[in-house]
C-alpha atoms as a PDB file:
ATOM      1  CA  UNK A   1      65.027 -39.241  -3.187  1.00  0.00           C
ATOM      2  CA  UNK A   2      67.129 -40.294  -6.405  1.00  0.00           C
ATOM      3  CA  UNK A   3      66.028 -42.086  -8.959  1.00  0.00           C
ATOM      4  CA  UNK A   4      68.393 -43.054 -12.528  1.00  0.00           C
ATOM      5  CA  UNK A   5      66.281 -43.545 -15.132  1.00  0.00           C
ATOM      6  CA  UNK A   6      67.542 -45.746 -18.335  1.00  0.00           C
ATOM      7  CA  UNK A   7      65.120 -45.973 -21.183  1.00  0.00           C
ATOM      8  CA  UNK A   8      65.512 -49.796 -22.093  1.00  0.00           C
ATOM      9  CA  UNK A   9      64.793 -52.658 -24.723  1.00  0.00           C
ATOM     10  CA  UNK A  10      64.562 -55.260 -21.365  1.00  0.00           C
ATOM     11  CA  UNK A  11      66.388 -55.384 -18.573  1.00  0.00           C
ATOM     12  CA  UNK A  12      66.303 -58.164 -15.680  1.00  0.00           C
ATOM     13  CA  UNK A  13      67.748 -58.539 -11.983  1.00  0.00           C
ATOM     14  CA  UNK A  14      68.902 -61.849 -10.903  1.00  0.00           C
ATOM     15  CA  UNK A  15      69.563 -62.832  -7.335  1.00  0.00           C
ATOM     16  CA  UNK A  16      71.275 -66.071  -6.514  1.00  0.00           C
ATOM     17  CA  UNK A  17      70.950 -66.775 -10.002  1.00  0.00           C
ATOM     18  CA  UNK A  18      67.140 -66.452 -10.613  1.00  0.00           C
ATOM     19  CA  UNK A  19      65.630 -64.331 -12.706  1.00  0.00           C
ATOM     20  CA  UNK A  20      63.125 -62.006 -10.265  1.00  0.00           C
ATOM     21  CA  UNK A  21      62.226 -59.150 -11.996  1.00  0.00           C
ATOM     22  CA  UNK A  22      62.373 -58.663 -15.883  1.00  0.00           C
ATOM     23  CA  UNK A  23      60.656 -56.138 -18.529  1.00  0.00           C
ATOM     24  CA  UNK A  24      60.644 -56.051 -22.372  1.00  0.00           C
ATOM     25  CA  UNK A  25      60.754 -52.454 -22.708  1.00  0.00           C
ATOM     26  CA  UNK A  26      60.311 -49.708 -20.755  1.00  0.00           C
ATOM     27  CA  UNK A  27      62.399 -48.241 -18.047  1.00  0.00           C
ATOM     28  CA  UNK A  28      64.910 -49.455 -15.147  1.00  0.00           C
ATOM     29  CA  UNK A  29      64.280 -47.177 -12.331  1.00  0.00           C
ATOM     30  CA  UNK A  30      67.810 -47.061  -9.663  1.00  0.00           C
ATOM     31  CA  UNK A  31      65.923 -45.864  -6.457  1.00  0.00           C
ATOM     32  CA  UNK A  32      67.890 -44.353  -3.131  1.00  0.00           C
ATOM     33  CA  UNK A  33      65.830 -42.754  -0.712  1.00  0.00           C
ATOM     34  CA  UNK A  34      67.356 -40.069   1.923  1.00  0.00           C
ATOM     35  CA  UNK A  35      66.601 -38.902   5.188  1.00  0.00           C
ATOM     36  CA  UNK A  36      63.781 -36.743   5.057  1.00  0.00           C
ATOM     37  CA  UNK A  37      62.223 -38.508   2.280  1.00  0.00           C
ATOM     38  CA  UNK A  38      58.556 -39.267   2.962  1.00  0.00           C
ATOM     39  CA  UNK A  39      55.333 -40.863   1.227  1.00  0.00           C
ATOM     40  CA  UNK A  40      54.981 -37.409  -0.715  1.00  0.00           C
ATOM     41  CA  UNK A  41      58.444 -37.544  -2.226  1.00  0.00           C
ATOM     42  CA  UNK A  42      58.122 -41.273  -3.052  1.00  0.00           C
ATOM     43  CA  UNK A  43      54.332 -40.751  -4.741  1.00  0.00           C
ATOM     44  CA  UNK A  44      56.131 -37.302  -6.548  1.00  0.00           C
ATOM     45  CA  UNK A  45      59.262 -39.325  -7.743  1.00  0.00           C
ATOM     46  CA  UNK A  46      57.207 -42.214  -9.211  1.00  0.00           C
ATOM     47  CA  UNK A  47      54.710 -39.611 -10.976  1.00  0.00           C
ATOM     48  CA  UNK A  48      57.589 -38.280 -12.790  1.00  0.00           C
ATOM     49  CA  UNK A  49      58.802 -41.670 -13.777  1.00  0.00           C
ATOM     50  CA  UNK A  50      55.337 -42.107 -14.955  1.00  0.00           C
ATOM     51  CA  UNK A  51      54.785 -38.751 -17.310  1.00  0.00           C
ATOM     52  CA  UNK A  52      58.515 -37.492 -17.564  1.00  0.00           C
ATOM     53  CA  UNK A  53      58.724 -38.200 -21.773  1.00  0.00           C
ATOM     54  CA  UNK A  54      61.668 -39.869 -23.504  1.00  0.00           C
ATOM     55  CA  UNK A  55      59.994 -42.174 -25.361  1.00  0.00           C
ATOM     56  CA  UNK A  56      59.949 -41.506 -29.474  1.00  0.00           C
ATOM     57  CA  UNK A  57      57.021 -40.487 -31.294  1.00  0.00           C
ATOM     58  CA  UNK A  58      56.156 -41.310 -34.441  1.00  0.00           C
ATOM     59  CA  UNK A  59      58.292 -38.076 -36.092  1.00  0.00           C
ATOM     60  CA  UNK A  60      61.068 -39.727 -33.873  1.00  0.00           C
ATOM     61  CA  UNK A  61      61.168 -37.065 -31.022  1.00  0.00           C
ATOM     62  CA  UNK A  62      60.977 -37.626 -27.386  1.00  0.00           C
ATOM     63  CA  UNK A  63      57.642 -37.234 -26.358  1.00  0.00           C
ATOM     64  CA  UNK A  64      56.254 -39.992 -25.245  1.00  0.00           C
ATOM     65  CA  UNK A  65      56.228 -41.169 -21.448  1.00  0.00           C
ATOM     66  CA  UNK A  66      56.677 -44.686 -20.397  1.00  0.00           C
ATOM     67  CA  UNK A  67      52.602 -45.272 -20.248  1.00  0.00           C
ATOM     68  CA  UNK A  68      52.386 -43.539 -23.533  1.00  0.00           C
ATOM     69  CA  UNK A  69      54.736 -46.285 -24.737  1.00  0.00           C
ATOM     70  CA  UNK A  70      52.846 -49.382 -23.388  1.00  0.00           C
ATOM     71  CA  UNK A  71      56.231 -49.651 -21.667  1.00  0.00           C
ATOM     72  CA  UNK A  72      56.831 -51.239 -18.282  1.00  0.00           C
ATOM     73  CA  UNK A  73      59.412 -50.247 -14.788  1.00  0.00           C
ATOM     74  CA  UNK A  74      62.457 -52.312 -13.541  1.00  0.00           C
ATOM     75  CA  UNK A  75      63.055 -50.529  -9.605  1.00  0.00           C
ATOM     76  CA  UNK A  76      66.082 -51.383  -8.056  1.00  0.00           C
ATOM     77  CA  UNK A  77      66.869 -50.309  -4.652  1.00  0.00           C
ATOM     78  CA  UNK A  78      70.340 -48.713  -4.675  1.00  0.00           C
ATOM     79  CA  UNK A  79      71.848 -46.784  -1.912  1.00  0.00           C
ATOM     80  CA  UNK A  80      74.529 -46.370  -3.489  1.00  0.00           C
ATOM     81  CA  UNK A  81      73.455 -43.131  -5.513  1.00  0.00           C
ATOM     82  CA  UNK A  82      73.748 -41.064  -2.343  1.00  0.00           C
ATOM     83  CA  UNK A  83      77.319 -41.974  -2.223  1.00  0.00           C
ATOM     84  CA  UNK A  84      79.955 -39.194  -1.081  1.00  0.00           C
ATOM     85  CA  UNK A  85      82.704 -39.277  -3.103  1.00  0.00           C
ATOM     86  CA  UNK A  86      84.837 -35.999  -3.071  1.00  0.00           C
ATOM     87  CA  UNK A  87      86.640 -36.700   0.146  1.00  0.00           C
ATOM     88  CA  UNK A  88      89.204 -39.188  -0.133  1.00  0.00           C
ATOM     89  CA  UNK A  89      88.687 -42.517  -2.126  1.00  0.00           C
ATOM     90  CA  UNK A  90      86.386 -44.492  -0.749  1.00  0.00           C
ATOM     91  CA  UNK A  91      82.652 -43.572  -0.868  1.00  0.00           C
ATOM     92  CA  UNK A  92      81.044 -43.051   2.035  1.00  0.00           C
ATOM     93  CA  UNK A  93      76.907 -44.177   2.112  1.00  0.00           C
ATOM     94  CA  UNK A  94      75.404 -41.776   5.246  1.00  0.00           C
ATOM     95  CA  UNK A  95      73.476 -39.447   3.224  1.00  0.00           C
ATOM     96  CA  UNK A  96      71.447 -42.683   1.967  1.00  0.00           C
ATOM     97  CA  UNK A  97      67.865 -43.672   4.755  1.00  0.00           C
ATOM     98  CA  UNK A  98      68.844 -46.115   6.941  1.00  0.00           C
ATOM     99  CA  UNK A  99      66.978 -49.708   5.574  1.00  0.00           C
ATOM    100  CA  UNK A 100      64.113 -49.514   7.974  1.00  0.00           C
ATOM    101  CA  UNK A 101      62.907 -45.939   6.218  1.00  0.00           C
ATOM    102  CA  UNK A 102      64.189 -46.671   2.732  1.00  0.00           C
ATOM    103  CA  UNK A 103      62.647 -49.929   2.709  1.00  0.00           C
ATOM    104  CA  UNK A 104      58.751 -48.577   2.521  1.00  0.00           C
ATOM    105  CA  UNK A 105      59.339 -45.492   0.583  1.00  0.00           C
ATOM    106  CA  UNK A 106      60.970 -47.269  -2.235  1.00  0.00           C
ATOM    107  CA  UNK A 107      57.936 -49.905  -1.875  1.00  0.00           C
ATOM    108  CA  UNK A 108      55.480 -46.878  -1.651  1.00  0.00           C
ATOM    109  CA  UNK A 109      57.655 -45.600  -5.340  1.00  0.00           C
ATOM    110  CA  UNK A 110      56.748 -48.883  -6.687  1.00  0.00           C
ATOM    111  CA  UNK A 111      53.160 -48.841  -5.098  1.00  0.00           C
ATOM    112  CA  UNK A 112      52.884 -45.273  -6.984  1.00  0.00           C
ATOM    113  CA  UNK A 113      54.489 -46.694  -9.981  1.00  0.00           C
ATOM    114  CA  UNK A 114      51.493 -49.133  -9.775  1.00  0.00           C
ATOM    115  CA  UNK A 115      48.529 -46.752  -9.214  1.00  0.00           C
ATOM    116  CA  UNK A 116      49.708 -44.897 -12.208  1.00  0.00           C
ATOM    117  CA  UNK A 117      48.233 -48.203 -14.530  1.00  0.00           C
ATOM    118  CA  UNK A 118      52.500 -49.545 -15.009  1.00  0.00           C
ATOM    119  CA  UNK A 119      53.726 -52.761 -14.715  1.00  0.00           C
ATOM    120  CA  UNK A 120      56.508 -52.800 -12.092  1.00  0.00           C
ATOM    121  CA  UNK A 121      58.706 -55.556 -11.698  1.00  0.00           C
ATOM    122  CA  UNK A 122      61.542 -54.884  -8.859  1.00  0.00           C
ATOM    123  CA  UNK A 123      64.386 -56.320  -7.593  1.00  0.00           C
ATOM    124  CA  UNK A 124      64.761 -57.630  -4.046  1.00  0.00           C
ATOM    125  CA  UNK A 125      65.303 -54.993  -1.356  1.00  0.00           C
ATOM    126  CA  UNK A 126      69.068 -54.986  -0.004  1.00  0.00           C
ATOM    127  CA  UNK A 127      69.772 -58.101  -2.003  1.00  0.00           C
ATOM    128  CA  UNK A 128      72.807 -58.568  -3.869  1.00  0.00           C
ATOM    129  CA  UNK A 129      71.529 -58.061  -7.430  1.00  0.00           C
ATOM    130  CA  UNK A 130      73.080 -58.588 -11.022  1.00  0.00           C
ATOM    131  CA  UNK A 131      71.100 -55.869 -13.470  1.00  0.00           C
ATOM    132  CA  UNK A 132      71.462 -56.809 -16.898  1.00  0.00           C
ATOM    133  CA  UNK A 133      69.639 -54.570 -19.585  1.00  0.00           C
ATOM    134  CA  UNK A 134      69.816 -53.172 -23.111  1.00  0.00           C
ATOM    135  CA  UNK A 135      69.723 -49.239 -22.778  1.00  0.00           C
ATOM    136  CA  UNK A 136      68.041 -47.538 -25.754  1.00  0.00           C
ATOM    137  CA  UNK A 137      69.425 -44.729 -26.724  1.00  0.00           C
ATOM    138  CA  UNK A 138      71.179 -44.809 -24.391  1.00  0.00           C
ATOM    139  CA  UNK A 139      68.871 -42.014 -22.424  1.00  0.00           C
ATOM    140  CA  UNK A 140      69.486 -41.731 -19.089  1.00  0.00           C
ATOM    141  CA  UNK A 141      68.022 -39.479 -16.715  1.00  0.00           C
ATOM    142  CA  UNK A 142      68.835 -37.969 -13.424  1.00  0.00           C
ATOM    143  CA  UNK A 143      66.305 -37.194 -10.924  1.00  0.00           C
ATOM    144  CA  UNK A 144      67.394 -35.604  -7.773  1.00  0.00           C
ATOM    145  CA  UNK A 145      64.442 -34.365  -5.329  1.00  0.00           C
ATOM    146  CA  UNK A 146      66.363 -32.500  -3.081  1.00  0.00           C
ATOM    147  CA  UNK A 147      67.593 -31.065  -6.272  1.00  0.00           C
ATOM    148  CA  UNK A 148      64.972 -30.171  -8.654  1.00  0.00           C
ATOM    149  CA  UNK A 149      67.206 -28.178 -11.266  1.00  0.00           C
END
């Protein structure tokens, strides 16, 4: 599983131009599931959404998580982080789970996301979305589980 974190101000996702999903500050959360992904990466992935900390402290240092915060989570389903890109010019999408699978592990992420005491608002699975937000910072973090580095 992937998962783009971007410490944000507020962020929204419209579909069809309606407002579904908005926070005030927190974090937007770009989810792609893989093959091979299962429950345990999903619950994994959204614990370190949870407790990984780039929030600022009071001394202005990043140590603060997103519950330390009082801060809330944007998920967005995007396949499109699993894109493969090197060969030729068009990205290619196979190393992204196949809707049926990535479907319930990114809700089980944002079931996780829950459980930890967040807010989660989402976007709508394999919708065409429009993601607006203010990135603070910016901070952005990659999170790669097949890649732990």
């Amino acid at each position: 599983m992937k998962v783009l974190l971007q410490r944000a101000r507020e962020a929204s996702v419209t579909v069809d131009g309606n407002v579904i999903g908005e926070i005030e500050h927190g974090l937007v959360a770009l989810v792609c599931a893989e093959p091979g992904d299962n429950d345990e990466t999903a619950a994994f992935m959204a614990r370190k959404t949870a407790l990984t900390r780039i929030f600022e402290d009071d001394e202005g240092k990043m140590n603060r998580s997103v519950m330390d915060a009082g801060g809330s989570v944007l998920a967005i389903s995007q396949f499109t982080l699993a894109a493969e890109w090197r060969k030729g010019n068009r990205p290619g999408f196979s190393r992204a789970a196949p809707p049926d699978i990535a479907e319930p592990l990114f809700d089980q992420y944002c079931a996780a996301l829950r459980a930890e005491g967040l807010t989660v608002a989402t976007g709508s699975f394999g919708a065409d979305m429009k993601v607006r937000l203010m990135n603070d910072g910016p901070v952005t973090i990659w999170m790669d589980s097949n890649n732990p580095l």
